[in-house]
Protein backbone atom coordinates (compact mmCIF):
# COMPACT_ATOMS: atom_id res chain seq x y z
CA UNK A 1 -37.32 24.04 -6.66
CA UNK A 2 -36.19 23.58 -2.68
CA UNK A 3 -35.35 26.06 -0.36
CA UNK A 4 -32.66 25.23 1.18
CA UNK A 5 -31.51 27.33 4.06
CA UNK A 6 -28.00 28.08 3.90
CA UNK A 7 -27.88 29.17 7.25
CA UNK A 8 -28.46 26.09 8.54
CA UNK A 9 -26.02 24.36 6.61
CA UNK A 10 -23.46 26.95 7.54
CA UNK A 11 -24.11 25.67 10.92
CA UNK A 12 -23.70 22.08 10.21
CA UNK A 13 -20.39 22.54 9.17
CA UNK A 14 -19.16 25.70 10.64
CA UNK A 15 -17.85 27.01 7.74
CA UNK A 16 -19.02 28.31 4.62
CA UNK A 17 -15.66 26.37 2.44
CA UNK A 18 -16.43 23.24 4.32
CA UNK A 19 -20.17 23.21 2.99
CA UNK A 20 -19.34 23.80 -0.54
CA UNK A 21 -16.52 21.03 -0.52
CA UNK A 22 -18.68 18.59 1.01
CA UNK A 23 -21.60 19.54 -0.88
CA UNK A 24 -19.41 19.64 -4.32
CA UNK A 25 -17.98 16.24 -3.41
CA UNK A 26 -21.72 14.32 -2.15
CA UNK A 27 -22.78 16.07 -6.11
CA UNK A 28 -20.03 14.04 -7.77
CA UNK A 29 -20.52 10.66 -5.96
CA UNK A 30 -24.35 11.23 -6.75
CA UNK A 31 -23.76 12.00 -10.58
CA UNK A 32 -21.14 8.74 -10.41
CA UNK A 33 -23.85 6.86 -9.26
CA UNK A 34 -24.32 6.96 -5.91
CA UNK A 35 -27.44 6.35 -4.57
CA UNK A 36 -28.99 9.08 -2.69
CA UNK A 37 -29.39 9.04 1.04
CA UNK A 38 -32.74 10.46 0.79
CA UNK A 39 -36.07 10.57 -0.80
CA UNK A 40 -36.07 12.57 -3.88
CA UNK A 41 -40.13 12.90 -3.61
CA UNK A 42 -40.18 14.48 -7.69
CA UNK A 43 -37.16 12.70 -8.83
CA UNK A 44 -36.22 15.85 -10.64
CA UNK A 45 -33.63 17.37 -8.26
CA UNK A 46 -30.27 18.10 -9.19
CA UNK A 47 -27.14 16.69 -7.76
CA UNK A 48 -26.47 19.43 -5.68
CA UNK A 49 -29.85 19.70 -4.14
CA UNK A 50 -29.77 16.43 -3.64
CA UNK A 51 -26.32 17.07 -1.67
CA UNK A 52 -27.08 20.06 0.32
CA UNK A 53 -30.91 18.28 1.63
CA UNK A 54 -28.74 15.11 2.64
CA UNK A 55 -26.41 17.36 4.86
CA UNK A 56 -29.19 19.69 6.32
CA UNK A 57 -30.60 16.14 7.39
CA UNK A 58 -27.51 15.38 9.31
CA UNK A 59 -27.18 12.28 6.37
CA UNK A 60 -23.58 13.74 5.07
CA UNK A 61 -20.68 15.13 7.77
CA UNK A 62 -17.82 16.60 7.49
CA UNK A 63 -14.54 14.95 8.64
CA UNK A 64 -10.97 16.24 8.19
């Protein structure tokens, strides 16, 4: 399982609702289908793993 620092996301977004929208809504596309923006190195991550490592690397940004 990842660590992911939710700090850090926090501060990607600058709001703790905008994170779990745009994380909820990356999850979705992912279980939809859509490829993910990075490398899943054990291919066993969930969705929204998947989701919150893409935003921490600056892959996935908020717009309004």
């Amino acid at each position: 399982m990842v660590d992911v620092p939710v700090e850090e996301l926090i501060k990607k977004t600058n709001s703790l609702f905008k994170l779990v929208n745009l994380a909820s809504r990356r999850a979705l596309q992912l279980n939809e289908g859509a490829p993910p923006l990075i490398e899943d190195d054990n291919h066993q991550a969930k969705y929204a793993t998947i989701a919150l490592e893409e935003i921490l690397a600056g892959k996935i940004i908020y717009k309004k």
